[in-house]
N, C-alpha and C. Protein backbone atom coordinates (compact mmCIF):
# COMPACT_ATOMS: atom_id res chain seq x y z
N UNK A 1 0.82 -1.19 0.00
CA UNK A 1 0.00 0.00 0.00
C UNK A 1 0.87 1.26 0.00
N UNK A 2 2.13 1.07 0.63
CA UNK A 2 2.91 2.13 0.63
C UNK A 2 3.42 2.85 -0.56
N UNK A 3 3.81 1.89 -1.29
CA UNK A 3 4.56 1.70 -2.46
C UNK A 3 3.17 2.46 -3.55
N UNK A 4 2.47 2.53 -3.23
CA UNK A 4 1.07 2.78 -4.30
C UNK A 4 0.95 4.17 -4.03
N UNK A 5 1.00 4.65 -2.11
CA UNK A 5 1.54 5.95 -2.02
C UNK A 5 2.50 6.73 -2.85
N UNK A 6 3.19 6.13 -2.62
CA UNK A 6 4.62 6.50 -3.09
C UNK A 6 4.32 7.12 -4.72
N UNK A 7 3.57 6.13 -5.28
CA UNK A 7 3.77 5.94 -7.00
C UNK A 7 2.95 7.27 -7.03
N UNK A 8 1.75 6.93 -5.99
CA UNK A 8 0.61 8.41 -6.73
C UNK A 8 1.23 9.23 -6.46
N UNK A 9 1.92 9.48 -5.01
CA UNK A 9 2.51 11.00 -4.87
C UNK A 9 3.98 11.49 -6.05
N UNK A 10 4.68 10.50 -6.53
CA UNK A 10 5.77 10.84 -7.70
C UNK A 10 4.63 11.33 -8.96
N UNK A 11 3.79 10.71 -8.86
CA UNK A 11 2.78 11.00 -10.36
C UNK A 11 1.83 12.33 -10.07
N UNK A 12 1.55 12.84 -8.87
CA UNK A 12 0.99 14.42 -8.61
C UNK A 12 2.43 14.99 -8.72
N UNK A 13 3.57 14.79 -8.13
CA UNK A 13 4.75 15.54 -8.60
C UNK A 13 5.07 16.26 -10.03
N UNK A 14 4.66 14.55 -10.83
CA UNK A 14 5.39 14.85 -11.70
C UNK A 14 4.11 15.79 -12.95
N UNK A 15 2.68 15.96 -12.37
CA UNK A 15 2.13 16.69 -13.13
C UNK A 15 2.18 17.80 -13.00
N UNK A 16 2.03 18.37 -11.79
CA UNK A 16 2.73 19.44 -11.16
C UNK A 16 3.53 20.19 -12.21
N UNK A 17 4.71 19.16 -11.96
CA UNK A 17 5.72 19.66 -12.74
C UNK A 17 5.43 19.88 -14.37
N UNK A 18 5.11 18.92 -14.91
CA UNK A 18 4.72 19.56 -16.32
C UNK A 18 3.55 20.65 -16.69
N UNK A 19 2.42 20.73 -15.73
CA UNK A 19 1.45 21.51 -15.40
C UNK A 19 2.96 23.19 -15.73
N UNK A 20 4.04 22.88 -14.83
CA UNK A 20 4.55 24.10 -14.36
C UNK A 20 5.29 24.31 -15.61
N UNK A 21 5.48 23.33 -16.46
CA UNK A 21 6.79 23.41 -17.91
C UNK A 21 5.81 24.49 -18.86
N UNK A 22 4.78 23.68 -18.53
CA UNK A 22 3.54 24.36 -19.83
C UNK A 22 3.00 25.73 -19.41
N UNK A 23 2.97 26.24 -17.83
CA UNK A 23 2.85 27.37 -17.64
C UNK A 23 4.18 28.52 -17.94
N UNK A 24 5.13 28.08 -18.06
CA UNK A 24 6.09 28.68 -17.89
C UNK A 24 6.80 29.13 -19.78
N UNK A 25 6.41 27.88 -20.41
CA UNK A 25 6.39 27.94 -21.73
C UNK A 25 5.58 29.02 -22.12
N UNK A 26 4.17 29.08 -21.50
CA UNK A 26 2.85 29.89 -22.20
C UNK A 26 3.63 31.33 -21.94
N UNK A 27 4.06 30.90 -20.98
CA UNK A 27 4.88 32.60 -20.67
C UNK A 27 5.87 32.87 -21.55
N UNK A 28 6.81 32.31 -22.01
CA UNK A 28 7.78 32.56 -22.79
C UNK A 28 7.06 32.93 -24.60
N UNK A 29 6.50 32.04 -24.50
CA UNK A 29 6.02 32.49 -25.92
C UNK A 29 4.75 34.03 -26.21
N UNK A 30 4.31 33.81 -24.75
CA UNK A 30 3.71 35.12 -24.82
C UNK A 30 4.32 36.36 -24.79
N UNK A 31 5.63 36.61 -23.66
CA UNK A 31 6.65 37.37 -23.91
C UNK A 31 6.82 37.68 -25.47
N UNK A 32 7.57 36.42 -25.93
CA UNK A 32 8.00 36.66 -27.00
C UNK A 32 7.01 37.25 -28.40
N UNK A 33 6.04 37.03 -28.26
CA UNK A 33 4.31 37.64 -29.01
C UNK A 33 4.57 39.28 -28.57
N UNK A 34 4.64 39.41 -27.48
CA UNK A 34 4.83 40.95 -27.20
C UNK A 34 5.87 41.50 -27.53
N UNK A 35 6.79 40.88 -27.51
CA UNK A 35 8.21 41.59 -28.17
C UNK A 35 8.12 41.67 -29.70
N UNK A 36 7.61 41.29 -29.88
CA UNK A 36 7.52 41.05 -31.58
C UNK A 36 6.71 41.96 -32.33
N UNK A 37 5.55 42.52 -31.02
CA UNK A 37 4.69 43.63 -31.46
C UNK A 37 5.85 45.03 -31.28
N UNK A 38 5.84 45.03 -30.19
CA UNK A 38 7.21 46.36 -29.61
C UNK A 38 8.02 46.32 -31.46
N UNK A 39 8.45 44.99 -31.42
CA UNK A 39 9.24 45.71 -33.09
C UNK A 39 8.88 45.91 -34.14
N UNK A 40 7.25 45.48 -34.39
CA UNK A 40 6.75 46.13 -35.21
C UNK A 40 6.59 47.42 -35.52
N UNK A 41 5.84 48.10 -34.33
CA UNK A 41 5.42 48.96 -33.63
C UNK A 41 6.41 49.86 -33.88
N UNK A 42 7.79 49.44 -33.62
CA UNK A 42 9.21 50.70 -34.09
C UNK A 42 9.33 50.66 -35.49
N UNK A 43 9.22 49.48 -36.08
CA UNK A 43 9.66 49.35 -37.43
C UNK A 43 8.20 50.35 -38.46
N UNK A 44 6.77 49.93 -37.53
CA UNK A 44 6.10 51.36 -38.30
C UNK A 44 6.45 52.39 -37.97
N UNK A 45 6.98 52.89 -37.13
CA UNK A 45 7.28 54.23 -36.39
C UNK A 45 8.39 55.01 -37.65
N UNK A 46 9.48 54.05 -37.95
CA UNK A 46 10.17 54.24 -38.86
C UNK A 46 10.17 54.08 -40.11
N UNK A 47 9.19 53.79 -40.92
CA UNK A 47 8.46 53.55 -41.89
C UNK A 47 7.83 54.86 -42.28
N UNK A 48 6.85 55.48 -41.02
CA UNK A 48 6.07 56.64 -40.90
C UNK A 48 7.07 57.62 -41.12
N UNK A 49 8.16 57.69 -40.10
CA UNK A 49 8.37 59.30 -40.40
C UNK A 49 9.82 59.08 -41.65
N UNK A 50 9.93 57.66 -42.73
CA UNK A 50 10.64 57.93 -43.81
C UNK A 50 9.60 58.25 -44.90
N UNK A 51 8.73 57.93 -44.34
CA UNK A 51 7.29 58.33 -45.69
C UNK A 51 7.40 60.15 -45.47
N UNK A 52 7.03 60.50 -43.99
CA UNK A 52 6.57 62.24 -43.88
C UNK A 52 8.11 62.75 -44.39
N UNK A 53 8.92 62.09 -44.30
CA UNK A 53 11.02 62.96 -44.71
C UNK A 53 10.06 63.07 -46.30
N UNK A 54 10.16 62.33 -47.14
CA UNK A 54 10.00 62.20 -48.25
C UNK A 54 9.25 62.78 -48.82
N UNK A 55 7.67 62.71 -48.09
CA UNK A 55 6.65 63.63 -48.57
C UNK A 55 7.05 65.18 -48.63
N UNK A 56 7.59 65.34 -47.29
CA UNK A 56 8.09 66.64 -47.01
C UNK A 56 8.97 67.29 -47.96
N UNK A 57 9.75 66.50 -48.09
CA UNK A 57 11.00 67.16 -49.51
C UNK A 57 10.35 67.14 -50.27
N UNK A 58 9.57 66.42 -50.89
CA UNK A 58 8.96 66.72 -52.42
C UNK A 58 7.91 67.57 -52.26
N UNK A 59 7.28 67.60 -51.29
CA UNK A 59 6.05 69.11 -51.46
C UNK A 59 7.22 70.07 -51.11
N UNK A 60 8.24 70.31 -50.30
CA UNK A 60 9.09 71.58 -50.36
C UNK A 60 9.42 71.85 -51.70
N UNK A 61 10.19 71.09 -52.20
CA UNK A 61 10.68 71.19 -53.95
C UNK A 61 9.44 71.49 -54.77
N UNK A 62 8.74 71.44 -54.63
CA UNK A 62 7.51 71.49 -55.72
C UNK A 62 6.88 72.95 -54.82
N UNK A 63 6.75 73.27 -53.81
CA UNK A 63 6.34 74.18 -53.73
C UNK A 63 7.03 75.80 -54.18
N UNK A 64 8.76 75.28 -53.66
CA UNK A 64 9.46 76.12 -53.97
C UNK A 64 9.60 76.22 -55.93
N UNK A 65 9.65 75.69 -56.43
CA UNK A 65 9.13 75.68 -57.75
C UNK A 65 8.02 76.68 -58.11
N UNK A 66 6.66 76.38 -57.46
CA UNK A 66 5.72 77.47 -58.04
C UNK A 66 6.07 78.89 -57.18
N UNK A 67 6.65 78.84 -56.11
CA UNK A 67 6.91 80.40 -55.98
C UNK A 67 7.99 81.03 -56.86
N UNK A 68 8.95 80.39 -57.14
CA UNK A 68 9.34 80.72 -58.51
C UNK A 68 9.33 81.25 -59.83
N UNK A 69 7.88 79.99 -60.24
CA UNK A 69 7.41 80.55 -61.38
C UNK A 69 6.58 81.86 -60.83
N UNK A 70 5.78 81.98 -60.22
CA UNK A 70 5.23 83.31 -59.48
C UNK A 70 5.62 84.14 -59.77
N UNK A 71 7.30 84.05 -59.17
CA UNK A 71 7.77 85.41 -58.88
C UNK A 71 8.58 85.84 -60.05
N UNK A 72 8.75 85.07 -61.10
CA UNK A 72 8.91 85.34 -62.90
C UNK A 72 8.43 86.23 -63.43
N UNK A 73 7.14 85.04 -63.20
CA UNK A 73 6.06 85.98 -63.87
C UNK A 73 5.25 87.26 -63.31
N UNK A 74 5.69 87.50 -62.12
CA UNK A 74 5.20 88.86 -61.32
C UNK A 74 6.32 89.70 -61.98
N UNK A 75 7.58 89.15 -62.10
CA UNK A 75 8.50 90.81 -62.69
C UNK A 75 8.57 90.54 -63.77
N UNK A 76 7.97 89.98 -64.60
CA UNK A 76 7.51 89.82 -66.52
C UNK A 76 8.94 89.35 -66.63
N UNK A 77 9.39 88.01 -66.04
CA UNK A 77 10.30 87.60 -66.90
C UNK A 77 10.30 86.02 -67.33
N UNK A 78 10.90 85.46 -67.86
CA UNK A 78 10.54 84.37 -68.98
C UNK A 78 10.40 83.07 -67.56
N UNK A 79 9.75 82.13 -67.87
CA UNK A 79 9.50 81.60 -67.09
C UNK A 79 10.37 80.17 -67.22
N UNK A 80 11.28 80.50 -66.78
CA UNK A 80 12.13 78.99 -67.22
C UNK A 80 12.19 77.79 -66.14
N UNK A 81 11.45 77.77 -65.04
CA UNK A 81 10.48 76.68 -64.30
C UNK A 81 10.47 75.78 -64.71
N UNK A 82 10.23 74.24 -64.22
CA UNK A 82 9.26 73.47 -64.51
C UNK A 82 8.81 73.12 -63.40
N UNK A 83 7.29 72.86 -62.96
CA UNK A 83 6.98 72.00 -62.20
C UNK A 83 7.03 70.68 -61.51
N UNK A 84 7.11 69.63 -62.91
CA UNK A 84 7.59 69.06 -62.71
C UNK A 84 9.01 68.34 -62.76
């Protein structure tokens, strides 16, 4: 009878223990789910403001362009511009 003790209590041990592998796993991979967002999350961040650099220079250049032609054609002179 002892010995039957014995066996059940090694076998609640040992679920225990894998009970604790699989909690501890769920954790690691959930960590790792969250870390993975965090680098998304930077990698749009940096995505975003190489899109607004870009947008930004080309509406500057294009804007500075039509004040240009503007200011040509405000003192009547030839308009050698292009827009695009």
């Amino acid at each position: 009878m002892a010995a039957v003790l014995v066996s059940a209590a090694v076998l609640v041990s040992a679920e225990v223990l894998v009970s604790a592998e699989v909690l501890v796993s769920a954790k690691i991979q959930d960590a790792i789910r969250v870390n993975g967002g965090y680098y998304l999350s930077i990698d749009n961040a940096k995505l975003a403001a190489d899109d607004f650099r870009v947008n930004s220079t080309s509406s500057t250049r294009t804007t500075t362009k039509v004040v240009t032609i503007i200011q040509e054609e405000m003192n009547g002179q030839v308009v050698t511009s292009e827009i695009i």
